[in-house]
PDB file of N, CA and C in Angstrom:
ATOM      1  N   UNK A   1     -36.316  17.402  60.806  1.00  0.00           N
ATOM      2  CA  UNK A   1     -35.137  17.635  60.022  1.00  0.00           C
ATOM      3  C   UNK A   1     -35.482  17.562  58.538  1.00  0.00           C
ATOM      4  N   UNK A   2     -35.004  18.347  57.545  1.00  0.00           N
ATOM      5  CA  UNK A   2     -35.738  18.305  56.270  1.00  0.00           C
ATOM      6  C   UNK A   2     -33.815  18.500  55.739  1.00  0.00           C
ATOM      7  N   UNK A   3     -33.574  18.382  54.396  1.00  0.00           N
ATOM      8  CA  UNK A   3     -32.624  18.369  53.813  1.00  0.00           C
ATOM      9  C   UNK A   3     -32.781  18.646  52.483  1.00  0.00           C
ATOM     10  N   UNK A   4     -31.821  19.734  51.672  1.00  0.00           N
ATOM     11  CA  UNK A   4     -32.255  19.147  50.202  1.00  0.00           C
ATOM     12  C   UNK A   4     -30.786  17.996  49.750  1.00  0.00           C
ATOM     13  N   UNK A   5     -31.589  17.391  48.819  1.00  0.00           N
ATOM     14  CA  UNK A   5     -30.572  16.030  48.524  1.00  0.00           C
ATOM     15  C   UNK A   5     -30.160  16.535  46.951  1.00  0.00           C
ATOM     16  N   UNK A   6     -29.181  15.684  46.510  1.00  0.00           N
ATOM     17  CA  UNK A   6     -28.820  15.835  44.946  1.00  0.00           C
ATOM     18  C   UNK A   6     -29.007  14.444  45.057  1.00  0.00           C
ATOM     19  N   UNK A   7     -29.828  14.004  43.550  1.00  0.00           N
ATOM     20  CA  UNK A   7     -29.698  12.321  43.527  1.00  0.00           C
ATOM     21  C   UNK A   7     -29.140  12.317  42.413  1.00  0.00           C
ATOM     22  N   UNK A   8     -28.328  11.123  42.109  1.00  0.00           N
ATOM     23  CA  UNK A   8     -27.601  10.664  41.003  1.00  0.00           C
ATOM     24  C   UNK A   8     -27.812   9.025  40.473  1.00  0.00           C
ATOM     25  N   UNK A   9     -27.778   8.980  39.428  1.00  0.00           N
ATOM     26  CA  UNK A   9     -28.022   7.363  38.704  1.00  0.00           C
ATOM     27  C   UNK A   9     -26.728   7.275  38.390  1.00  0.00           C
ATOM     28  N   UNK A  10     -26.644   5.691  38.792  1.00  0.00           N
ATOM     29  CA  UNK A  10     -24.937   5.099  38.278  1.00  0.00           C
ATOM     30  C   UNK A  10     -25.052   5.215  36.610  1.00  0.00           C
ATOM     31  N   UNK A  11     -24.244   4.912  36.446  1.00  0.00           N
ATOM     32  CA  UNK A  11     -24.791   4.500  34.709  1.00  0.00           C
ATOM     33  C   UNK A  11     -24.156   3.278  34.562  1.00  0.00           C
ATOM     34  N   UNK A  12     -23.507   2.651  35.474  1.00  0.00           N
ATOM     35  CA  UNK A  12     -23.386   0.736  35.473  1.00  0.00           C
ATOM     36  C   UNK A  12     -24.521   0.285  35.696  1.00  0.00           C
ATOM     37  N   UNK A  13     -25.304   0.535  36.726  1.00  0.00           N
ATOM     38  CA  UNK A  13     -25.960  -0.685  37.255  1.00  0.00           C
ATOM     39  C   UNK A  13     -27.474   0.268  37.367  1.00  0.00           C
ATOM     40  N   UNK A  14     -28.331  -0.420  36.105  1.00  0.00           N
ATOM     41  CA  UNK A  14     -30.142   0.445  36.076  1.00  0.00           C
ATOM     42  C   UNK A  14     -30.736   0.392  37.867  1.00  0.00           C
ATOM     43  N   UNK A  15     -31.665   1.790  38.532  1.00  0.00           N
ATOM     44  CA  UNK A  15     -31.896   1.571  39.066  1.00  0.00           C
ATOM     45  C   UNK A  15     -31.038   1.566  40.393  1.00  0.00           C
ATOM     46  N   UNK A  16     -29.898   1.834  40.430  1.00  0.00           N
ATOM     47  CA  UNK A  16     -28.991   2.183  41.282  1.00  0.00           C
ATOM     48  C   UNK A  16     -28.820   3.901  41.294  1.00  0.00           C
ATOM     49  N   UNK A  17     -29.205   4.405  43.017  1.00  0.00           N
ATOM     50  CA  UNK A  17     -29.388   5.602  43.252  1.00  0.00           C
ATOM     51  C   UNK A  17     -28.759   6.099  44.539  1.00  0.00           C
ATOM     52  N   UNK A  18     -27.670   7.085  44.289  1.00  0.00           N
ATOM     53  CA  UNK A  18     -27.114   7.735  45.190  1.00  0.00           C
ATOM     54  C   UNK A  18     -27.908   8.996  45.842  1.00  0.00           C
ATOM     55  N   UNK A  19     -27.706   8.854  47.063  1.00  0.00           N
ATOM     56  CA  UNK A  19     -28.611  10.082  47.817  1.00  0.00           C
ATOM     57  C   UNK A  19     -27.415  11.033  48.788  1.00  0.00           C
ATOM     58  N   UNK A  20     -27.448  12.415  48.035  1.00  0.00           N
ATOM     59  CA  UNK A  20     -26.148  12.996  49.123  1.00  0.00           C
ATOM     60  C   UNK A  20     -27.171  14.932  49.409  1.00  0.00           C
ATOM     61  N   UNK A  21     -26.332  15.067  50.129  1.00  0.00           N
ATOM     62  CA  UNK A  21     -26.795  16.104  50.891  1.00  0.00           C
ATOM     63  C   UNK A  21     -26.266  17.759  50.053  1.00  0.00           C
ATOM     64  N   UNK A  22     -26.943  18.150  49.244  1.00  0.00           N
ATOM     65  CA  UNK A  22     -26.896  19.256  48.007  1.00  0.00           C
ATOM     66  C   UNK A  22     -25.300  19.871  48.684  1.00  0.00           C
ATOM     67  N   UNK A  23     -25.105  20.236  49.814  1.00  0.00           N
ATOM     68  CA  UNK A  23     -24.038  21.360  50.068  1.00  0.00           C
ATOM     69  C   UNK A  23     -22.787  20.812  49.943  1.00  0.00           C
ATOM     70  N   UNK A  24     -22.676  19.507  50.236  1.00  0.00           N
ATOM     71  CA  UNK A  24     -21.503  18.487  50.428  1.00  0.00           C
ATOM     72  C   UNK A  24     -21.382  17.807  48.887  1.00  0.00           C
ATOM     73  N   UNK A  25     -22.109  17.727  48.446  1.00  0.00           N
ATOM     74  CA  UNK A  25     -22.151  16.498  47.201  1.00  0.00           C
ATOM     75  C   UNK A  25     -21.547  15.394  47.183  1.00  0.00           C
ATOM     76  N   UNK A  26     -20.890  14.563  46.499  1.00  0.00           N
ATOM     77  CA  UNK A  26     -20.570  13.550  46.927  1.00  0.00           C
ATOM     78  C   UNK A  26     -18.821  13.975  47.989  1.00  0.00           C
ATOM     79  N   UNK A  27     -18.611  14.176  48.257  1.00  0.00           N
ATOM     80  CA  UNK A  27     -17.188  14.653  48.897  1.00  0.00           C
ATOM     81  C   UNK A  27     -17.298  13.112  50.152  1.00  0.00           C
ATOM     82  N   UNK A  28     -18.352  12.968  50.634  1.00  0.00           N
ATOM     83  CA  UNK A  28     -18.161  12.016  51.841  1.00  0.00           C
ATOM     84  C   UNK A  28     -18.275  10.164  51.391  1.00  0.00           C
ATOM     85  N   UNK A  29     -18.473  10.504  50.402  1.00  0.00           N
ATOM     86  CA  UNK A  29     -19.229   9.170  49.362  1.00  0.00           C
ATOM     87  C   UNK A  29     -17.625   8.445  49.400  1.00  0.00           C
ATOM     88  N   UNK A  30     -17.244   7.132  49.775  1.00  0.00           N
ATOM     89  CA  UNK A  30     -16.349   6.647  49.270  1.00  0.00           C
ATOM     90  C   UNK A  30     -15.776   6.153  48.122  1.00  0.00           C
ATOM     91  N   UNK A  31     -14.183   6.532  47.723  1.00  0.00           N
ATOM     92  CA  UNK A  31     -14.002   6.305  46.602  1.00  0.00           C
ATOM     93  C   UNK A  31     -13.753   4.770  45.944  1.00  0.00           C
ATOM     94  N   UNK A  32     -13.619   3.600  46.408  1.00  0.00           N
ATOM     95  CA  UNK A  32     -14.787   2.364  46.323  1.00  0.00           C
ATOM     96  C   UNK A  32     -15.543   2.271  45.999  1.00  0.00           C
ATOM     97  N   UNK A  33     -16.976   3.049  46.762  1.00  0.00           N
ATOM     98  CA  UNK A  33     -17.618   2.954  46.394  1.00  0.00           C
ATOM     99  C   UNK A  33     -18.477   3.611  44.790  1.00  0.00           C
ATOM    100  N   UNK A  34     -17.644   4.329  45.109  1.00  0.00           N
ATOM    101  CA  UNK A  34     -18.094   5.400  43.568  1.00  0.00           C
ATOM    102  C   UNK A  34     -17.068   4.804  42.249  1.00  0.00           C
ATOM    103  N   UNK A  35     -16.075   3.998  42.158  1.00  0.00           N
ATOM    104  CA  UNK A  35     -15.460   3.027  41.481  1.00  0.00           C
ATOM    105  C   UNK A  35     -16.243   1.961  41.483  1.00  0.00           C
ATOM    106  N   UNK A  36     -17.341   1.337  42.062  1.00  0.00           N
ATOM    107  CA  UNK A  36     -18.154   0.585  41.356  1.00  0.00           C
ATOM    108  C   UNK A  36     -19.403   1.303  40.931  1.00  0.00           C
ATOM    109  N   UNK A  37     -19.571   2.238  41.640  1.00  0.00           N
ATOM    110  CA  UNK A  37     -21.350   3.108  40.885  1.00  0.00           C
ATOM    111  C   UNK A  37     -20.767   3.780  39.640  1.00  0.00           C
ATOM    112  N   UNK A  38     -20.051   4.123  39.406  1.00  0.00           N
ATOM    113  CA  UNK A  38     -19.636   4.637  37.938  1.00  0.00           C
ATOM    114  C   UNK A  38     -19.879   6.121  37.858  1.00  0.00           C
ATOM    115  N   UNK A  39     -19.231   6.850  37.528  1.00  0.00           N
ATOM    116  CA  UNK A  39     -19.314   8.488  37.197  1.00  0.00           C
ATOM    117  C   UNK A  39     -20.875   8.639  37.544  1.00  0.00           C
ATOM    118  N   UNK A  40     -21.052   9.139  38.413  1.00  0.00           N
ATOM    119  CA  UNK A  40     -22.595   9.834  39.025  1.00  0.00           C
ATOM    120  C   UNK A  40     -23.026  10.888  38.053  1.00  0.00           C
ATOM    121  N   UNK A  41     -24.422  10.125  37.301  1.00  0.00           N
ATOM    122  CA  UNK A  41     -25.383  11.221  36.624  1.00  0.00           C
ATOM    123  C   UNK A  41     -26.289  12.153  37.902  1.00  0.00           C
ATOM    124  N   UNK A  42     -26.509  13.139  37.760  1.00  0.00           N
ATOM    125  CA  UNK A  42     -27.333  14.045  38.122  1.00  0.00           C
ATOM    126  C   UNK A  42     -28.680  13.946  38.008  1.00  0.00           C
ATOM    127  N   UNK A  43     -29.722  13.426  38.718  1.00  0.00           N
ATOM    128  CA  UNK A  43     -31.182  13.293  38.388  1.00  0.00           C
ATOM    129  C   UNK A  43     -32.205  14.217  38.465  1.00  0.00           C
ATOM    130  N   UNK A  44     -31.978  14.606  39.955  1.00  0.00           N
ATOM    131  CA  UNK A  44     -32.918  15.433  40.809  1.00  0.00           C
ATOM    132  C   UNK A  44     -32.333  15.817  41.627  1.00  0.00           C
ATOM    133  N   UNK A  45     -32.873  17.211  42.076  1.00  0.00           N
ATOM    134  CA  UNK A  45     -32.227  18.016  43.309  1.00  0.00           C
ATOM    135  C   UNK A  45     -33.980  18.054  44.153  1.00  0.00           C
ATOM    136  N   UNK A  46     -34.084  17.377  45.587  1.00  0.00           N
ATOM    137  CA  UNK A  46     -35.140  17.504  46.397  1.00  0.00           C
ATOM    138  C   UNK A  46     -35.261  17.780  47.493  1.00  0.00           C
ATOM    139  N   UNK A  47     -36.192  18.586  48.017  1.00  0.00           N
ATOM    140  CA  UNK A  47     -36.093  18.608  49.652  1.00  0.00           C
ATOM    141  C   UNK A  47     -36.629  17.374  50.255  1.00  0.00           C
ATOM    142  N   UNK A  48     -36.038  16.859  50.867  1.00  0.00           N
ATOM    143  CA  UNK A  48     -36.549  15.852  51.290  1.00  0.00           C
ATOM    144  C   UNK A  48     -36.720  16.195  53.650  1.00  0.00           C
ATOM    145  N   UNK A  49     -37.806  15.458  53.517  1.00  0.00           N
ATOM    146  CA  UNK A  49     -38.037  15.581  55.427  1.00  0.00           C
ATOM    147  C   UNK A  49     -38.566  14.108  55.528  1.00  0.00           C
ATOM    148  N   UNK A  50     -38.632  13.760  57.003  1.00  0.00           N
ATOM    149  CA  UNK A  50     -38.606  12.493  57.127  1.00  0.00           C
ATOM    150  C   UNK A  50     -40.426  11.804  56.892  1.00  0.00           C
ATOM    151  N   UNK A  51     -41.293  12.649  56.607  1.00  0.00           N
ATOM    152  CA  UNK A  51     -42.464  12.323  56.161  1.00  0.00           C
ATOM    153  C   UNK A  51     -42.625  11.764  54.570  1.00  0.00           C
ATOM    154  N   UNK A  52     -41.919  12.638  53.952  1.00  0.00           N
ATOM    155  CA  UNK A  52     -41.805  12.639  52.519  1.00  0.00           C
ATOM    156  C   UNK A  52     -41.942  11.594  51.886  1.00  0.00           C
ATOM    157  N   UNK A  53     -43.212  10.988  51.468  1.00  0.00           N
ATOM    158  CA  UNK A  53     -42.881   9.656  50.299  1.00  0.00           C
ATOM    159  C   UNK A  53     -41.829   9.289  49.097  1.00  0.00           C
ATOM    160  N   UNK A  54     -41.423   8.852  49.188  1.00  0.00           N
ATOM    161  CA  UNK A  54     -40.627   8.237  48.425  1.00  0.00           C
ATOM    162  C   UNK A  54     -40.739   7.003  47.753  1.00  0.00           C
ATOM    163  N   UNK A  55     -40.369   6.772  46.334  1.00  0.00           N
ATOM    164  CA  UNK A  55     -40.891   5.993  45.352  1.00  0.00           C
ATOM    165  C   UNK A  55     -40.337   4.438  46.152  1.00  0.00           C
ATOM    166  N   UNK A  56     -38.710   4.453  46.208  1.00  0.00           N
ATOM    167  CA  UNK A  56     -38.353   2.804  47.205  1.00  0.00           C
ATOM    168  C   UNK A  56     -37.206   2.881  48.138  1.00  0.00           C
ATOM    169  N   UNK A  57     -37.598   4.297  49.022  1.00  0.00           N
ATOM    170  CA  UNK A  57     -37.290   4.391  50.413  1.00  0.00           C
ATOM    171  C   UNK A  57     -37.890   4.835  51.049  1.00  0.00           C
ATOM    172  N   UNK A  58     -37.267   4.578  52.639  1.00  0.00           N
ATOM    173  CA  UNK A  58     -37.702   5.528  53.394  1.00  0.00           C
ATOM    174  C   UNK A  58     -37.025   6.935  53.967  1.00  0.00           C
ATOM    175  N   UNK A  59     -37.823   7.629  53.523  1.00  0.00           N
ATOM    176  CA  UNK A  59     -37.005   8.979  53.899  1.00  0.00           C
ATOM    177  C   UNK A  59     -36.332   9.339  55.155  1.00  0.00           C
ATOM    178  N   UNK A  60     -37.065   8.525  56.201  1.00  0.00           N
ATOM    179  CA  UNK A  60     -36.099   8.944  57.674  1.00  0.00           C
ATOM    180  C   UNK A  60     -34.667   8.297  57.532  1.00  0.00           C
ATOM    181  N   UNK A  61     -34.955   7.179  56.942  1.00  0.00           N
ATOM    182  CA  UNK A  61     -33.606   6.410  56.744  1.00  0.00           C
ATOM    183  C   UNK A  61     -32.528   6.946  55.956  1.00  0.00           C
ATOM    184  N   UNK A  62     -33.037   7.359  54.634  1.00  0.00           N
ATOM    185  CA  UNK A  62     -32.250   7.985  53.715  1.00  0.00           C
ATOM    186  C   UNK A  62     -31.491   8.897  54.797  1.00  0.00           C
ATOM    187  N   UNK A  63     -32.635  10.082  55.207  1.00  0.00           N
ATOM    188  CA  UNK A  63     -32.004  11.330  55.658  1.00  0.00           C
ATOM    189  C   UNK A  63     -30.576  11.486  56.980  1.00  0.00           C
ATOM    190  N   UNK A  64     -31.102   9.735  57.933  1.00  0.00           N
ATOM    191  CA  UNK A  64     -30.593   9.486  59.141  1.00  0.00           C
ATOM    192  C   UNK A  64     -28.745   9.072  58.204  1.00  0.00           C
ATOM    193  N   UNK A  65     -29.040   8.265  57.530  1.00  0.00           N
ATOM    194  CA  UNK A  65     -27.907   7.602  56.745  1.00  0.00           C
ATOM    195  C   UNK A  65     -26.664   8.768  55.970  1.00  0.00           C
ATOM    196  N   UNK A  66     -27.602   9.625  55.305  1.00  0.00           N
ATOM    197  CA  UNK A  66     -26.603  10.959  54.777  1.00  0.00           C
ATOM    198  C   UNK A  66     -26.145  11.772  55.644  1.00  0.00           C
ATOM    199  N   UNK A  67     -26.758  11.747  57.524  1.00  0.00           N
ATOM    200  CA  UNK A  67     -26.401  12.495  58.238  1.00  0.00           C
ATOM    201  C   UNK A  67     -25.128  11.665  58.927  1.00  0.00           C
ATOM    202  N   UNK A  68     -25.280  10.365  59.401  1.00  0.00           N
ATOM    203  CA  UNK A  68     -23.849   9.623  59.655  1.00  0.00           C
ATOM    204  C   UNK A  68     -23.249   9.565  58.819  1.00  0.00           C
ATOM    205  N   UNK A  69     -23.511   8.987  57.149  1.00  0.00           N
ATOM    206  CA  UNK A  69     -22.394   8.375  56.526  1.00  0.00           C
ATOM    207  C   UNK A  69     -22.082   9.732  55.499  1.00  0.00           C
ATOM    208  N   UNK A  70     -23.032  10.883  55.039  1.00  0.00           N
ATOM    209  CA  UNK A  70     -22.999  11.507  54.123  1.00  0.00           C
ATOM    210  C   UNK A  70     -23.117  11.259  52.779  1.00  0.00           C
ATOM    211  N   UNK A  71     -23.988   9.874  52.553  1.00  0.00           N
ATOM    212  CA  UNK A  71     -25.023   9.172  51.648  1.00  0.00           C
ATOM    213  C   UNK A  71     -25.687   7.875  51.719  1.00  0.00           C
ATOM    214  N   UNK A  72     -26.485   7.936  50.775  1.00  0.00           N
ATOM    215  CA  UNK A  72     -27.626   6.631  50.818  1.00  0.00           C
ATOM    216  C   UNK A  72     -27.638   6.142  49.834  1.00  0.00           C
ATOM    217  N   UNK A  73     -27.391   4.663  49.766  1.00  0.00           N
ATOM    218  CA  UNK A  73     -27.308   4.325  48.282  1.00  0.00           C
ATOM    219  C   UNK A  73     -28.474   3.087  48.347  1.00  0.00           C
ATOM    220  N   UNK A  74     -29.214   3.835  47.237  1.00  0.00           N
ATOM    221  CA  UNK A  74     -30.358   2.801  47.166  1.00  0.00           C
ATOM    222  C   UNK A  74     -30.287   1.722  45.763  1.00  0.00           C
ATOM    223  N   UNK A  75     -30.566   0.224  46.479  1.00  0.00           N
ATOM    224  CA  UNK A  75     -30.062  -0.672  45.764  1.00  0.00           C
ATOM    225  C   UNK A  75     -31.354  -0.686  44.678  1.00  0.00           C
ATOM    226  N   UNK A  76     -30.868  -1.511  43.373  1.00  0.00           N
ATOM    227  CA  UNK A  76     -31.627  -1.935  42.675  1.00  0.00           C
ATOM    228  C   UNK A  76     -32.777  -2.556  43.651  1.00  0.00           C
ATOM    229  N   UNK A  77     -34.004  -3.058  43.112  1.00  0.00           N
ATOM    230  CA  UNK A  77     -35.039  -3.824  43.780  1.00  0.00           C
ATOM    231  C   UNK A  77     -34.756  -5.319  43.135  1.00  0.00           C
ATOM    232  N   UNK A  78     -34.656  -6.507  44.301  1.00  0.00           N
ATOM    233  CA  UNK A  78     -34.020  -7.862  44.221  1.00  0.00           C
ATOM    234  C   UNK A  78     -34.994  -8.638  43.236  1.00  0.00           C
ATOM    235  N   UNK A  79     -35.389  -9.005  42.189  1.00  0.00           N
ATOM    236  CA  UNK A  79     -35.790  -9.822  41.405  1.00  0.00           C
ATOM    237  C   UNK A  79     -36.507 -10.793  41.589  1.00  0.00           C
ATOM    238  N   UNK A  80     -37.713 -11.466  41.916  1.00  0.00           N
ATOM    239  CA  UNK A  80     -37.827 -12.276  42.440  1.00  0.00           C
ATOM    240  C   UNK A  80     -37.993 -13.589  41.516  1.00  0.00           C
ATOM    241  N   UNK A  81     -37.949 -14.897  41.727  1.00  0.00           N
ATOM    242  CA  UNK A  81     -37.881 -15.919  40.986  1.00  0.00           C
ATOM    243  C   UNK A  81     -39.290 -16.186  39.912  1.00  0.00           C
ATOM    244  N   UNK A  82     -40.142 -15.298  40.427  1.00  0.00           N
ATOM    245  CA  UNK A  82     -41.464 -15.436  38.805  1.00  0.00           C
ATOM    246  C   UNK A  82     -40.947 -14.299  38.285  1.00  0.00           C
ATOM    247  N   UNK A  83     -40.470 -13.499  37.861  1.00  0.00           N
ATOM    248  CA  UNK A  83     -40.091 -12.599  37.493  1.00  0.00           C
ATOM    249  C   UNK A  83     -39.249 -12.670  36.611  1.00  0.00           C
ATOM    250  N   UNK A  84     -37.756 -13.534  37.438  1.00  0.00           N
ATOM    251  CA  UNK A  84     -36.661 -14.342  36.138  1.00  0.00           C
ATOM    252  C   UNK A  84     -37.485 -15.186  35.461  1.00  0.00           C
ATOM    253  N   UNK A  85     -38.639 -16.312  35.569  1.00  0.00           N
ATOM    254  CA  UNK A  85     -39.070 -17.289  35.165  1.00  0.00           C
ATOM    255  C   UNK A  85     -40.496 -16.629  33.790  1.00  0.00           C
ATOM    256  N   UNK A  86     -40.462 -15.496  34.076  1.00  0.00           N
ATOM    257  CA  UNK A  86     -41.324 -14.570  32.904  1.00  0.00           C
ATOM    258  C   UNK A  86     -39.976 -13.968  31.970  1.00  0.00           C
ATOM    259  N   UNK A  87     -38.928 -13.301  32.468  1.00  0.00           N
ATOM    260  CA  UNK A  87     -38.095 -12.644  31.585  1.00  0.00           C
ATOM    261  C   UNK A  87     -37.203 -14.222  31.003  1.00  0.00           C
ATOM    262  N   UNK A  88     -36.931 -15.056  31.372  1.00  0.00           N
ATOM    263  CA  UNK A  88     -36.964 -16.396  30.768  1.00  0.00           C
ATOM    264  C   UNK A  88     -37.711 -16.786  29.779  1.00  0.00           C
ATOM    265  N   UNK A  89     -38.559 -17.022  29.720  1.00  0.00           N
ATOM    266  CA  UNK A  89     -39.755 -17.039  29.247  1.00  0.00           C
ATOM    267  C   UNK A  89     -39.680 -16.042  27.674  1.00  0.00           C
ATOM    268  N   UNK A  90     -40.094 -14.823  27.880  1.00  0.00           N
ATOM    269  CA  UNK A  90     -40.162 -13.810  26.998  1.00  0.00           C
ATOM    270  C   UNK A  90     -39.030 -13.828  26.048  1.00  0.00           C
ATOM    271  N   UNK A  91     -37.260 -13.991  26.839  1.00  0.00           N
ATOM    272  CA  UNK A  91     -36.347 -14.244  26.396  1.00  0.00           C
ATOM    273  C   UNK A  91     -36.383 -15.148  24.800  1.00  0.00           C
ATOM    274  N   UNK A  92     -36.898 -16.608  25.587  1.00  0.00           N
ATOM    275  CA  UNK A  92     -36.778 -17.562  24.441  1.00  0.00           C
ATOM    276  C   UNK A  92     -37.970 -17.405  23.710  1.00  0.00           C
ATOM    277  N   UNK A  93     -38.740 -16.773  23.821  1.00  0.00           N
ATOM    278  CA  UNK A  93     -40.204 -16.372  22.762  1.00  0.00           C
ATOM    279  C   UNK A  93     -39.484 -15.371  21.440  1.00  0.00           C
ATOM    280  N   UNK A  94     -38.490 -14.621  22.071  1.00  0.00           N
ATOM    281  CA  UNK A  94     -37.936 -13.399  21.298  1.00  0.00           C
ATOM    282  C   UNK A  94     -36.863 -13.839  19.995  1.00  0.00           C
ATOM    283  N   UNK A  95     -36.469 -15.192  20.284  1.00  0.00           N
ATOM    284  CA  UNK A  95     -35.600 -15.736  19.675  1.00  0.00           C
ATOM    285  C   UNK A  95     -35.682 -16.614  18.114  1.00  0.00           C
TER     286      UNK A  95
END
């Protein structure tokens, strides 16, 4: 199964990425949910198939997910505690 996708960036939340299916666009996307992702920027238009690398998904999933739900919303990546404890860090150096 191959698909082309339209991806979109929230412009609330960096790193937050909607994945919908080019012919439909967001039409299946709930309006909830798109009241917290914020007016959908336009990124990339891709074919995507379930081999396809992807930067921080997996494409079978993406593709399986836009075919039940009619999108994929890929979360920010979770932060981990050296990470806050460096941007901490850098924070009070900057000050």
């Amino acid at each position: 199964m191959k698909t082309v996708c339209d991806i979109y960036r929230s412009p609330r939340t960096e790193e937050m990425y909607l994945y919908v299916e080019k012919r439909e666009g967001i039409a299946r996307v709930p309006e909830k949910l798109l009241d917290l992702f914020g007016k959908p920027e336009h990124m990339v238009t891709l074919l995507i198939t379930p081999d396809k690398p992807l930067a921080r998904a997996d494409a079978g999933r993406v593709l399986e997910e836009i075919r039940e739900r009619g999108f994929y919303l890929q979360m920010p990546p979770a932060a981990d505690d050296e990470m806050r404890a460096i941007a901490a860090q850098n924070s009070k150096l900057q000050r």
